[in-house]
C-alpha atoms as a PDB file:
ATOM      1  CA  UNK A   1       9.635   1.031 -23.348  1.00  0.00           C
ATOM      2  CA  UNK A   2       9.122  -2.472 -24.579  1.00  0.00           C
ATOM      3  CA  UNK A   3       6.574  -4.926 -23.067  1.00  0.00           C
ATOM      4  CA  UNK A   4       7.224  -8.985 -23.474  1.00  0.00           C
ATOM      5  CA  UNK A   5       4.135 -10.395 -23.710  1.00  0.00           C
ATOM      6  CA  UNK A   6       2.471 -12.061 -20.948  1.00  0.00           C
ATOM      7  CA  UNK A   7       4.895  -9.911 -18.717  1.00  0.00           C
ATOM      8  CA  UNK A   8       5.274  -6.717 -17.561  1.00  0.00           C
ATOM      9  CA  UNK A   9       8.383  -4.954 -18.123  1.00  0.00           C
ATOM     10  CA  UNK A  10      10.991  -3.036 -15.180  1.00  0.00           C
ATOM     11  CA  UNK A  11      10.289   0.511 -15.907  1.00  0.00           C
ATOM     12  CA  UNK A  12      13.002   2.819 -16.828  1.00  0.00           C
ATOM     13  CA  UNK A  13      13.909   6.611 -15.633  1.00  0.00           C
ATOM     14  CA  UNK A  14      15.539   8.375 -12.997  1.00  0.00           C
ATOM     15  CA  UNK A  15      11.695   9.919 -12.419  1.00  0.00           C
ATOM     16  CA  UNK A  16      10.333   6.887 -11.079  1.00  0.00           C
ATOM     17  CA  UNK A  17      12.974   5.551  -9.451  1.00  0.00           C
ATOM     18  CA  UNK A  18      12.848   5.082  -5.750  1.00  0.00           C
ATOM     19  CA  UNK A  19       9.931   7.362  -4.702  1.00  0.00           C
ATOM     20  CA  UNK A  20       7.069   7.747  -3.877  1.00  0.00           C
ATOM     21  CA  UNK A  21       4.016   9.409  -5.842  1.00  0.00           C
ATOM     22  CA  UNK A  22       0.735  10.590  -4.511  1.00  0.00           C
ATOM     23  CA  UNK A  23      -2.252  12.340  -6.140  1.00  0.00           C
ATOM     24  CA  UNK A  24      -4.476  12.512  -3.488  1.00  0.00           C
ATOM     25  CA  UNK A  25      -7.801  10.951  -4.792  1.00  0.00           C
ATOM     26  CA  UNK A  26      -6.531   9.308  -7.324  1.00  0.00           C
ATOM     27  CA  UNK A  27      -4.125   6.944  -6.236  1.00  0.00           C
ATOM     28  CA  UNK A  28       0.056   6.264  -5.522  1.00  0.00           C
ATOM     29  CA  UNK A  29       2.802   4.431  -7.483  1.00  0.00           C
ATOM     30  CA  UNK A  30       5.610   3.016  -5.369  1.00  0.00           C
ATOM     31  CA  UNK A  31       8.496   1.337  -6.169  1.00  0.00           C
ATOM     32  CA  UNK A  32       9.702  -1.576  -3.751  1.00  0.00           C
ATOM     33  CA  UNK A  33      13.033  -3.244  -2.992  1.00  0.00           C
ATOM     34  CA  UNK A  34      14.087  -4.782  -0.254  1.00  0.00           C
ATOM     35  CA  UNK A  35      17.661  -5.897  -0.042  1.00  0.00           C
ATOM     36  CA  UNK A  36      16.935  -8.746   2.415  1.00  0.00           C
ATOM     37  CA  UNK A  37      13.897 -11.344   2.540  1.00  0.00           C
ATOM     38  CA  UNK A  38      11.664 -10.310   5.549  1.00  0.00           C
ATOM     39  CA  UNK A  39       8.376 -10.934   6.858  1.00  0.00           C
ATOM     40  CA  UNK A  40       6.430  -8.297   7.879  1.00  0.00           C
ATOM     41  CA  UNK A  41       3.157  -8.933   9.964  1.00  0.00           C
ATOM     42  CA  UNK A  42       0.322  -6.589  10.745  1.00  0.00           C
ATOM     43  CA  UNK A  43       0.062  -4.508   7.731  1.00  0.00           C
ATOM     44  CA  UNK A  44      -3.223  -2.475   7.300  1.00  0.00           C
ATOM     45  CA  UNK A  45      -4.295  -2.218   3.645  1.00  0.00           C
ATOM     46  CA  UNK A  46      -6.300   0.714   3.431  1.00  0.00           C
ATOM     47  CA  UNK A  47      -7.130   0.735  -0.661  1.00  0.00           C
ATOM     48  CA  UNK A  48      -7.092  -1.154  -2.954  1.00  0.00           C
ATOM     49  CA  UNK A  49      -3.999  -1.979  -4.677  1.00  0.00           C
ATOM     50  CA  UNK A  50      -2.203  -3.805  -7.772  1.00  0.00           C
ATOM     51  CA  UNK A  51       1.211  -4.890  -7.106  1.00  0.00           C
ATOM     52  CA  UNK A  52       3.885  -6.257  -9.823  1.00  0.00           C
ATOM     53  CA  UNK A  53       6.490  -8.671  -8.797  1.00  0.00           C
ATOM     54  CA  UNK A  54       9.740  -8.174 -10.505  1.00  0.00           C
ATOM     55  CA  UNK A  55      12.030  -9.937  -8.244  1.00  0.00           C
ATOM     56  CA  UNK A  56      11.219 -13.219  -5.735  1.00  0.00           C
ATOM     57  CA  UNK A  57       8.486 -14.386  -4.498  1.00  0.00           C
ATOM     58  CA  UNK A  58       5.275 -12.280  -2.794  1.00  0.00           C
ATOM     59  CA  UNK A  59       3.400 -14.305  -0.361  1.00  0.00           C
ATOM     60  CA  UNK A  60       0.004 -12.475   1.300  1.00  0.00           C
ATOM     61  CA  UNK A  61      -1.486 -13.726   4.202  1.00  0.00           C
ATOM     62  CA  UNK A  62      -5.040 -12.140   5.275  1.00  0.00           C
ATOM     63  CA  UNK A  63      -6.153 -12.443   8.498  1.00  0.00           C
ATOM     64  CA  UNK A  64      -8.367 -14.789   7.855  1.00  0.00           C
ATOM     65  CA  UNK A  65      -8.349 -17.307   4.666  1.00  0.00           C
ATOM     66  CA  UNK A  66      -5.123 -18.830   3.207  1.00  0.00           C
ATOM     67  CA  UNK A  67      -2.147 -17.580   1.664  1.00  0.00           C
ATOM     68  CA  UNK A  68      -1.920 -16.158  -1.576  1.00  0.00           C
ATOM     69  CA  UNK A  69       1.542 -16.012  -3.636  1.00  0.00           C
ATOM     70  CA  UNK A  70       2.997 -14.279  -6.780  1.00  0.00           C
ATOM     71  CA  UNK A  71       6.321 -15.122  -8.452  1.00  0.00           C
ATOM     72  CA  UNK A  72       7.831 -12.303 -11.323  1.00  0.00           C
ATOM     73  CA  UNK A  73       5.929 -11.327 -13.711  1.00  0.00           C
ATOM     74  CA  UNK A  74       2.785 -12.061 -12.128  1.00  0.00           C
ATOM     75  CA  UNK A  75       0.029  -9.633 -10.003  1.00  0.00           C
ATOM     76  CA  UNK A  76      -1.392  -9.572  -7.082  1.00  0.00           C
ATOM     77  CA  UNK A  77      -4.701  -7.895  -5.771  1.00  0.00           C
ATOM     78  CA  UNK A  78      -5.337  -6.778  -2.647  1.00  0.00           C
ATOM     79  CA  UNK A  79      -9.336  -6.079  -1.649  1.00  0.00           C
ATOM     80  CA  UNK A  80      -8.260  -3.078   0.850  1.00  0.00           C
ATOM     81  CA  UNK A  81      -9.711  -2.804   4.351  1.00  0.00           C
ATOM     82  CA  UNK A  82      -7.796  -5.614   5.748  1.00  0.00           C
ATOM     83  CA  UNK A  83      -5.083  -6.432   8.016  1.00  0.00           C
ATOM     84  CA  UNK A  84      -2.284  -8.799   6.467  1.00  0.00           C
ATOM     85  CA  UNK A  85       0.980 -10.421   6.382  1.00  0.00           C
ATOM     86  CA  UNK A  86       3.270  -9.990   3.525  1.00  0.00           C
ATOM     87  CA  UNK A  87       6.515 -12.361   3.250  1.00  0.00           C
ATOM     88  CA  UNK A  88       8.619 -11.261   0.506  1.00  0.00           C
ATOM     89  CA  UNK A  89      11.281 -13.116  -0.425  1.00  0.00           C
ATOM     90  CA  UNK A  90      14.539 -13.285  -1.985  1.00  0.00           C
ATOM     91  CA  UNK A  91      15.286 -15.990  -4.904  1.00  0.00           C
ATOM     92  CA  UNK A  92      18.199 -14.766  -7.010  1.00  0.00           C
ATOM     93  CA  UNK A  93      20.489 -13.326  -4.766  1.00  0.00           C
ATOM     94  CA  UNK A  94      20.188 -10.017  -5.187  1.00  0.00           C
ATOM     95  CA  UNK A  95      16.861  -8.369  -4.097  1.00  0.00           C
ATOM     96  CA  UNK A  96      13.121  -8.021  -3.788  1.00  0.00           C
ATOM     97  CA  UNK A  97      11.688  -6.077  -6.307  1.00  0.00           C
ATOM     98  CA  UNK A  98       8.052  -4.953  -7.213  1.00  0.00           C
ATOM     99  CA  UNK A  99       5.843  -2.187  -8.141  1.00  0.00           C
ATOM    100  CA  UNK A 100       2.409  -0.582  -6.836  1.00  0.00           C
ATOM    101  CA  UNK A 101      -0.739   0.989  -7.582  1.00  0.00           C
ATOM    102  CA  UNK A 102      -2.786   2.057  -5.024  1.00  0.00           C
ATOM    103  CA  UNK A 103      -6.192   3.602  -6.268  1.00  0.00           C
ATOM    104  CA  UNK A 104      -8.113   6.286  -4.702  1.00  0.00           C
ATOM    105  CA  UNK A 105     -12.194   6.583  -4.276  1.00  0.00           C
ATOM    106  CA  UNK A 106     -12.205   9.086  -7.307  1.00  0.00           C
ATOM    107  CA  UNK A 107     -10.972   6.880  -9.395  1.00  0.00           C
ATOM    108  CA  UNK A 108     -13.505   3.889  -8.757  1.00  0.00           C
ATOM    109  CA  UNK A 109     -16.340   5.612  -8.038  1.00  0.00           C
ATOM    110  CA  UNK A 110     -16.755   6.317 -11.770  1.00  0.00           C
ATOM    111  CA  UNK A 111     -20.404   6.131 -13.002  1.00  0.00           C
ATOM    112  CA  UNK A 112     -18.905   3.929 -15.640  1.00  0.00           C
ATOM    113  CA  UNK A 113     -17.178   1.641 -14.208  1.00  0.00           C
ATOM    114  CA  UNK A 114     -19.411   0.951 -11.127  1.00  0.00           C
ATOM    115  CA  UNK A 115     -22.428  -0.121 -13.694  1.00  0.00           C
ATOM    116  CA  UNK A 116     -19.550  -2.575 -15.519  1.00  0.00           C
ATOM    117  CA  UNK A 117     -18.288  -3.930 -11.986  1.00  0.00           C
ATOM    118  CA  UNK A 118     -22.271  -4.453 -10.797  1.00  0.00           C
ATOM    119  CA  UNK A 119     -23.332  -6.345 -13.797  1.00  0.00           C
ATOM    120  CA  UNK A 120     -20.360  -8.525 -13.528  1.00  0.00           C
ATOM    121  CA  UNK A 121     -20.576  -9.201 -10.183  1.00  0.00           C
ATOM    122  CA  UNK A 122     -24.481  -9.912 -10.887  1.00  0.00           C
ATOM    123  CA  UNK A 123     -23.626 -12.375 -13.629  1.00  0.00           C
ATOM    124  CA  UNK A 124     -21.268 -14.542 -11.233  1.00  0.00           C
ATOM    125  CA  UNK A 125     -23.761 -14.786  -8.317  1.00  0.00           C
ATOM    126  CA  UNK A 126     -20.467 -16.663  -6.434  1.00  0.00           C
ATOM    127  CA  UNK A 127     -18.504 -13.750  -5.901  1.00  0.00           C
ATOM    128  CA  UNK A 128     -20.480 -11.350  -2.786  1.00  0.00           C
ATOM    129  CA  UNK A 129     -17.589  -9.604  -2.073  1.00  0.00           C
ATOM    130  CA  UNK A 130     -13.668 -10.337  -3.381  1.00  0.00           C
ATOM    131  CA  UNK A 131     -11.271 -11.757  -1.080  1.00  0.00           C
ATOM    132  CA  UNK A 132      -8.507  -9.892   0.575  1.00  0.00           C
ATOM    133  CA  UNK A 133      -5.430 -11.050  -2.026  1.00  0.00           C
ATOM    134  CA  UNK A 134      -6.027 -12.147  -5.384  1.00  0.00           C
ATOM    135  CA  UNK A 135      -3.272 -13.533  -7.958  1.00  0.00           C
ATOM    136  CA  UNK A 136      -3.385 -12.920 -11.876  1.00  0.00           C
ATOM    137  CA  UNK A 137      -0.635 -15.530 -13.307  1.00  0.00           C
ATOM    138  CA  UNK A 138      -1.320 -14.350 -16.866  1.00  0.00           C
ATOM    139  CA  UNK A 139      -0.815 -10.497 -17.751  1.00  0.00           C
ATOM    140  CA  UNK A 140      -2.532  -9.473 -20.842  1.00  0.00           C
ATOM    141  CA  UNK A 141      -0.055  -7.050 -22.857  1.00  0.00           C
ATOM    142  CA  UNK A 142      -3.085  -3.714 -22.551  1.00  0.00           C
ATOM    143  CA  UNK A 143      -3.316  -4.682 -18.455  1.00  0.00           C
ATOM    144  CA  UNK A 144       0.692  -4.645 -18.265  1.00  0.00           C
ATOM    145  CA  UNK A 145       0.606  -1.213 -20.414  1.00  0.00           C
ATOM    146  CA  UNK A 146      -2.144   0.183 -18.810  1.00  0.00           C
ATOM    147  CA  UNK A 147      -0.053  -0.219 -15.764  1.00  0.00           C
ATOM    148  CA  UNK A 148       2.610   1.601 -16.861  1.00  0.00           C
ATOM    149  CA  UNK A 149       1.355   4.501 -18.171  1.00  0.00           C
ATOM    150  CA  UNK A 150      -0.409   4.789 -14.708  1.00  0.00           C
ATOM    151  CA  UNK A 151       2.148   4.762 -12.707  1.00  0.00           C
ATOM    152  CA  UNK A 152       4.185   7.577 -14.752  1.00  0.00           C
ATOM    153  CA  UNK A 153       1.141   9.319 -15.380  1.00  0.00           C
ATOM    154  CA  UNK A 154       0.996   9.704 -10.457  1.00  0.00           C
ATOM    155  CA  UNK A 155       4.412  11.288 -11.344  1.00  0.00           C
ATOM    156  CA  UNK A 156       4.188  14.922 -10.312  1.00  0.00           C
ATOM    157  CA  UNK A 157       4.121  16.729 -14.338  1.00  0.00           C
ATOM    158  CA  UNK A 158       1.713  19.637 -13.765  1.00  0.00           C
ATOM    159  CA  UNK A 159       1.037  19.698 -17.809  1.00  0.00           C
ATOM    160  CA  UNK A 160      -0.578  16.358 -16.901  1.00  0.00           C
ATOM    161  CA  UNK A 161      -4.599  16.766 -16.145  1.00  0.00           C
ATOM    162  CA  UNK A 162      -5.608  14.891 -13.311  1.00  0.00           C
ATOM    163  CA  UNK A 163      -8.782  14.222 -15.998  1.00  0.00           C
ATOM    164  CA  UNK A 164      -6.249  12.018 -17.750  1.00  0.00           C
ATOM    165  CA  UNK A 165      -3.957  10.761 -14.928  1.00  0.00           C
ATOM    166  CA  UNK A 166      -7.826   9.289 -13.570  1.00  0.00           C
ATOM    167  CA  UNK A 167      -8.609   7.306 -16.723  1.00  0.00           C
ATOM    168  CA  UNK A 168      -5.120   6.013 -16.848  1.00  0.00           C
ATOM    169  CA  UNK A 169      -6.110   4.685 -13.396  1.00  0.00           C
ATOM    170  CA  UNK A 170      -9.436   3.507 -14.940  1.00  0.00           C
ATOM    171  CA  UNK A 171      -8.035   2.001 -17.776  1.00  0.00           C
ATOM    172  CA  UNK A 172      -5.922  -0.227 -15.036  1.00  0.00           C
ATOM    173  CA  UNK A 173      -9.156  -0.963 -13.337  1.00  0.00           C
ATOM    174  CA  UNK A 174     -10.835  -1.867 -16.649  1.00  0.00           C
ATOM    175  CA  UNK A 175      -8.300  -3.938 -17.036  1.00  0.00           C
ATOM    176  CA  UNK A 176      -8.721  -6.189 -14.745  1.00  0.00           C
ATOM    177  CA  UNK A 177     -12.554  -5.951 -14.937  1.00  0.00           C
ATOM    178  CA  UNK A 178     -11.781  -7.982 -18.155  1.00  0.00           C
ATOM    179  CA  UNK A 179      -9.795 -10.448 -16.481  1.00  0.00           C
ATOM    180  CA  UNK A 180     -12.787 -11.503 -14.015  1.00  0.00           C
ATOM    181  CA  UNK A 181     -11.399  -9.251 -11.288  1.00  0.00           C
ATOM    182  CA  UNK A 182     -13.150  -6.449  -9.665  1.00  0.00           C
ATOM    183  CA  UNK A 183     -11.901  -3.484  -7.208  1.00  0.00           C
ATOM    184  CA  UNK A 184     -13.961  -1.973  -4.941  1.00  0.00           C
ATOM    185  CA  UNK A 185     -13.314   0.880  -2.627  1.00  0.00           C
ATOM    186  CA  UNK A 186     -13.827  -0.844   0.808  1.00  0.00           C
ATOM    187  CA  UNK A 187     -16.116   0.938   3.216  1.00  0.00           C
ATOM    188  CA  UNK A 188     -15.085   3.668   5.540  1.00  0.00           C
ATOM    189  CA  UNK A 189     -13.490   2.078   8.771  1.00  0.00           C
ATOM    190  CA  UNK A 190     -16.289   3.149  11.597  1.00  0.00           C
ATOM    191  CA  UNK A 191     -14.295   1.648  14.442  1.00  0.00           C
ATOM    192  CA  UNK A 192     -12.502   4.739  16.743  1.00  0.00           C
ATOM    193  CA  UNK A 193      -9.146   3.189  15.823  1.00  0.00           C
ATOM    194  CA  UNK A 194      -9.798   3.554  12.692  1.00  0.00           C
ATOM    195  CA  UNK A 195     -10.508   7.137  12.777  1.00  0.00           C
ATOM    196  CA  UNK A 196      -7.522   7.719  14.305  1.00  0.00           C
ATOM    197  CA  UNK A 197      -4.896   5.854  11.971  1.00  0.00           C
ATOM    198  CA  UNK A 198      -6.665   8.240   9.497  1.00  0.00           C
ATOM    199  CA  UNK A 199      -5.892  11.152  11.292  1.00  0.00           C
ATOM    200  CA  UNK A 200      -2.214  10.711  12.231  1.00  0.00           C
ATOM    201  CA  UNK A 201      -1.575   9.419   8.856  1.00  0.00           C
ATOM    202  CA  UNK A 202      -1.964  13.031   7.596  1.00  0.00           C
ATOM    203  CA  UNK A 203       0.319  14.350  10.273  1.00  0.00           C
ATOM    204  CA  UNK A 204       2.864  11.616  10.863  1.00  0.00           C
ATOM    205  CA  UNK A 205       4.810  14.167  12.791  1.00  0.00           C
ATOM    206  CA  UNK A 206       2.530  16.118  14.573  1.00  0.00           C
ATOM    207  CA  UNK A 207       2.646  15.811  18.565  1.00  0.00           C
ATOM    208  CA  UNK A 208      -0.544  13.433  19.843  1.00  0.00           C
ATOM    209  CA  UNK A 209      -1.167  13.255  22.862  1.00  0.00           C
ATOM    210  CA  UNK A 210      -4.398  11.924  24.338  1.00  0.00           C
ATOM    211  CA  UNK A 211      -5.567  15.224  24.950  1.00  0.00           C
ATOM    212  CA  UNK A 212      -5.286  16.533  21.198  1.00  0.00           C
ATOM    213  CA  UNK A 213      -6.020  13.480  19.931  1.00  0.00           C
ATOM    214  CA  UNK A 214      -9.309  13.436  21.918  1.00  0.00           C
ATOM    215  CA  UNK A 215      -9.989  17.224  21.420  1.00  0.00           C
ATOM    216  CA  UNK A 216      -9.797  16.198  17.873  1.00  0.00           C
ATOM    217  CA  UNK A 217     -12.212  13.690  18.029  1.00  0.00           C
ATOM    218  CA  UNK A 218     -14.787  15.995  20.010  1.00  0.00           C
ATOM    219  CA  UNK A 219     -14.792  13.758  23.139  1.00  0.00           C
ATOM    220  CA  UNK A 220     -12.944  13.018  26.332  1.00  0.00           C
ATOM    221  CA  UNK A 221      -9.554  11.514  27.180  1.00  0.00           C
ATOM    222  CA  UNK A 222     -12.142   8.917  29.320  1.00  0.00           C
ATOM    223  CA  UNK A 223     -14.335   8.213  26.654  1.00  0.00           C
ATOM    224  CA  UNK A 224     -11.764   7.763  23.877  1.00  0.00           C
ATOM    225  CA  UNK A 225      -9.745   5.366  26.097  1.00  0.00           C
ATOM    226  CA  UNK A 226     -12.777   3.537  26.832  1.00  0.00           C
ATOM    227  CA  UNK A 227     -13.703   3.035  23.182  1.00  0.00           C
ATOM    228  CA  UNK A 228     -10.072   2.319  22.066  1.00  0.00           C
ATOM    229  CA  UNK A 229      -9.976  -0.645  24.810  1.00  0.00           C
ATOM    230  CA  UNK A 230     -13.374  -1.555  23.262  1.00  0.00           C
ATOM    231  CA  UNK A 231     -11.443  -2.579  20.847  1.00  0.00           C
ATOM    232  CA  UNK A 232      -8.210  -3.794  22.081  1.00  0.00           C
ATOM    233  CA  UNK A 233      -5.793  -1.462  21.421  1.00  0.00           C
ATOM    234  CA  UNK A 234      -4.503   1.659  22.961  1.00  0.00           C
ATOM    235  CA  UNK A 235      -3.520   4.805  21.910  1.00  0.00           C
ATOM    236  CA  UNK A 236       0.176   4.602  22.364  1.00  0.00           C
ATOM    237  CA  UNK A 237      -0.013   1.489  20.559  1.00  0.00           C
ATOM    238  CA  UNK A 238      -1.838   2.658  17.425  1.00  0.00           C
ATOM    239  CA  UNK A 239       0.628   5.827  17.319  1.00  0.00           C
ATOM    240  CA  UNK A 240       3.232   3.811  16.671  1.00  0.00           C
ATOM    241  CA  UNK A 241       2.079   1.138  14.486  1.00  0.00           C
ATOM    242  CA  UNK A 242       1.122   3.773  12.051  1.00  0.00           C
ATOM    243  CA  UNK A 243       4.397   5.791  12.378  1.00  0.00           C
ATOM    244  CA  UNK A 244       6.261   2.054  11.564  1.00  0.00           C
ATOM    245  CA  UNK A 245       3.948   1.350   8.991  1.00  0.00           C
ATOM    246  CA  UNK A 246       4.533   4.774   7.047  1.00  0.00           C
ATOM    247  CA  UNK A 247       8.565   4.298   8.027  1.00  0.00           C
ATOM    248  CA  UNK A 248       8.401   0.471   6.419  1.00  0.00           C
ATOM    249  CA  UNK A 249       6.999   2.112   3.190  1.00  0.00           C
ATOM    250  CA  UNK A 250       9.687   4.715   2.663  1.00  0.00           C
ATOM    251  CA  UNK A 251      12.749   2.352   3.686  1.00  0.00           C
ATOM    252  CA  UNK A 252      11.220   0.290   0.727  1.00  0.00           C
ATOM    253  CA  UNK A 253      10.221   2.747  -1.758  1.00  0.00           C
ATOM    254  CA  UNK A 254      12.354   5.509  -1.705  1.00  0.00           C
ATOM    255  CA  UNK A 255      16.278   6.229  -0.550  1.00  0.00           C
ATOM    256  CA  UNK A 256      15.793   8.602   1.603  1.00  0.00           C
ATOM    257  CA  UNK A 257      18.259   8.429   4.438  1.00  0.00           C
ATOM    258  CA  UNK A 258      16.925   6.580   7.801  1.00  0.00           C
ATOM    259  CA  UNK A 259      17.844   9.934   9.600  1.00  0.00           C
ATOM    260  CA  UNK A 260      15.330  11.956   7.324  1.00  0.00           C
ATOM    261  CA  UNK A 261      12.830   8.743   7.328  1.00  0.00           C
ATOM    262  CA  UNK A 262      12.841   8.444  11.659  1.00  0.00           C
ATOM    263  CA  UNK A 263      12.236  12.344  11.586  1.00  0.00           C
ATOM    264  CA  UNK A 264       9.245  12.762   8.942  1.00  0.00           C
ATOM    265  CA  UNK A 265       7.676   9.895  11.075  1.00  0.00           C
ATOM    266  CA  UNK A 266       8.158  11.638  14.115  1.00  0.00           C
ATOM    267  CA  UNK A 267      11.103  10.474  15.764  1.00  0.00           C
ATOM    268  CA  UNK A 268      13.678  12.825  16.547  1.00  0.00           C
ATOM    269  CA  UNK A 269      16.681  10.473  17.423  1.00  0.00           C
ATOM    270  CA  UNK A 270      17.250   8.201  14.787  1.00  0.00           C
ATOM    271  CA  UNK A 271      18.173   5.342  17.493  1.00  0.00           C
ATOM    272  CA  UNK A 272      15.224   5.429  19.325  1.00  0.00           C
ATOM    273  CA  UNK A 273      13.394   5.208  16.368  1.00  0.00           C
ATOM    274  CA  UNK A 274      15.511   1.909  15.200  1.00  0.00           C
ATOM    275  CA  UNK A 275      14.626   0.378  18.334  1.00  0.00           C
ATOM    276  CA  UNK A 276      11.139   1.377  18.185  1.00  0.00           C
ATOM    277  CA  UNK A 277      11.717  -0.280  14.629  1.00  0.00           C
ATOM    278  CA  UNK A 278      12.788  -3.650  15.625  1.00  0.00           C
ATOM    279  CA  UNK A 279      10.174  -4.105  18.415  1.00  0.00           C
ATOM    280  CA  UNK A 280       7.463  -3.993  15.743  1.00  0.00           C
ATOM    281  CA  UNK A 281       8.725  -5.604  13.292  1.00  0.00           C
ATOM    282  CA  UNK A 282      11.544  -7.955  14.099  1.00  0.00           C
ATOM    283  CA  UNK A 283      14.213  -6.694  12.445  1.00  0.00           C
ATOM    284  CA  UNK A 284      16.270  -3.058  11.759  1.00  0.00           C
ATOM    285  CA  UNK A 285      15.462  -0.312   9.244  1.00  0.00           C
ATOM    286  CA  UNK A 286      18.677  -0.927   7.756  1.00  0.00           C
ATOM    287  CA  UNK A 287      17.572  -4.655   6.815  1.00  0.00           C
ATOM    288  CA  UNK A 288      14.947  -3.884   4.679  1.00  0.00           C
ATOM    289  CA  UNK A 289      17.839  -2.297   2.313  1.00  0.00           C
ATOM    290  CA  UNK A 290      20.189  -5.086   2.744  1.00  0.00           C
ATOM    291  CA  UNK A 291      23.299  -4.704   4.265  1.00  0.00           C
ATOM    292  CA  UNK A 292      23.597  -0.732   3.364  1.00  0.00           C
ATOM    293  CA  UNK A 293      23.722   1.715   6.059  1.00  0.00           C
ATOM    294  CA  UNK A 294      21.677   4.773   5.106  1.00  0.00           C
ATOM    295  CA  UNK A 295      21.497   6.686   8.304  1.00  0.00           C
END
């Protein structure tokens, strides 16, 4: 695979194309297209993550502080922990198009690279923590390999150590150390709802009611509706944002069927999970492939 300088390059083969992979710890490499220009509000960014625009134009928009955007060939940070909107857009015609690394707390919490990020961060007494989105315009040629190699080496190959799949990660992350720009694993969400997006995330399917979800927690029904209104949110409501969220993320990074999508989710009629779709988002699951009808 060739790499134009300043750029970096569509990757090639069928093995990373339009999937998802996951080594837990370490990190996951998606693929994204989107066959129609959408906004999509609300997003929780759990990790840190490293995206690639290959196609149109990536706009991020953190809760609080202004927009950041990304045209092809550039990449974008995102800090992790926070709540944003992402507006991708469409400018040749044909489709969205971009590529991410998401890293996991193994791979930053190296010894290593923790000392590097500290005496950075201690040398530009500005920076007390990075924002939530953060654009690189110029890609050095090792950041834009370095890249690459990561995101084959999350492909499932069990004659790959993890050993080497983390320093590929590292490498990444060294990377952009070099470029001024640190990652840091954000702190473990302490708020109730918090908890809980962590827990169903693991079992997208699973059957949650207030009473398992609460026996889970080692507290009452009461008590856990109490602290979730603390908060402003209730439990239906969080059940369902993280079931879209998860759907959103395979109708853009893999082609799995919207039939197989609404039922790893948790849905087992495929319309009720379209209009569950559309009422938190704004749009249908078949949108975010264009005009194609996977169901």
């Amino acid at each position: 695979m060739s790499v134009a300088r300043g750029s970096v390059s569509l990757a090639t083969g069928a093995e990373l194309a339009r999937t998802l992979h996951v080594r837990p710890g370490l990190g996951v490499a998606a693929h994204v297209v989107q066959g129609e220009g959408l906004e999509i509000v609300r997003i929780r960014v759990e990790r840190p993550a490293v995206i690639v625009v290959d196609r149109g134009i990536k706009t991020v928009k953190p809760a609080r502080g202004g927009a950041v955007r990304a045209l092809p060939g550039q990449v974008l940070l995102l800090a992790g922990g926070h709540t944003v909107d992402f507006h991708n857009r469409i400018t040749d015609g044909e489709r969205y198009e971009a590529r991410w690394l998401m890293f996991g707390g193994t791979v930053l919490d190296d010894p290593y690279y923790l000392a590097t990020a500290q005496r950075q961060s201690s040398a530009d007494a500005s920076e007390v923590a990075p924002p939530p989105a953060r654009v690189l315009r110029r890609v050095p040629d090792g950041l834009a390999e370095a890249f690459e190699r990561a995101r084959h080496g999350l492909a499932p190959d069990p004659s790959r150590p993890e050993a080497v799949v983390r320093q590929q990660m590292l490498e990444v992350a060294h990377w952009l150390l070099a470029a001024g720009m640190v990652l840091r694993m954000p702190p473990d969400d302490a708020r109730i709802s918090g908890r809980i997006r962590a827990m169903l995330s693991a079992r997208l399917d699973g059957e949650w009611s207030s009473d398992a979800v609460a026996r889970s927690l080692a507290m009452s029904e009461a008590t856990l509706r109490r602290r979730l209104a603390a908060e402003g949110v209730t439990l239906r409501e969080l059940i369902a944002d993280v079931r879209m969220a998860s759907a959103l993320v395979l109708l853009q990074a893999t082609s799995r069927p919207v039939s197989d999508i609404a039922s790893a989710v948790g849905y087992d009629s495929p319309s009720r999970f379209a209009v569950r779709f559309r009422d938190r988002f704004g749009f249908a699951p078949t949108a975010v492939r264009g005009h194609a009808r996977a169901v």
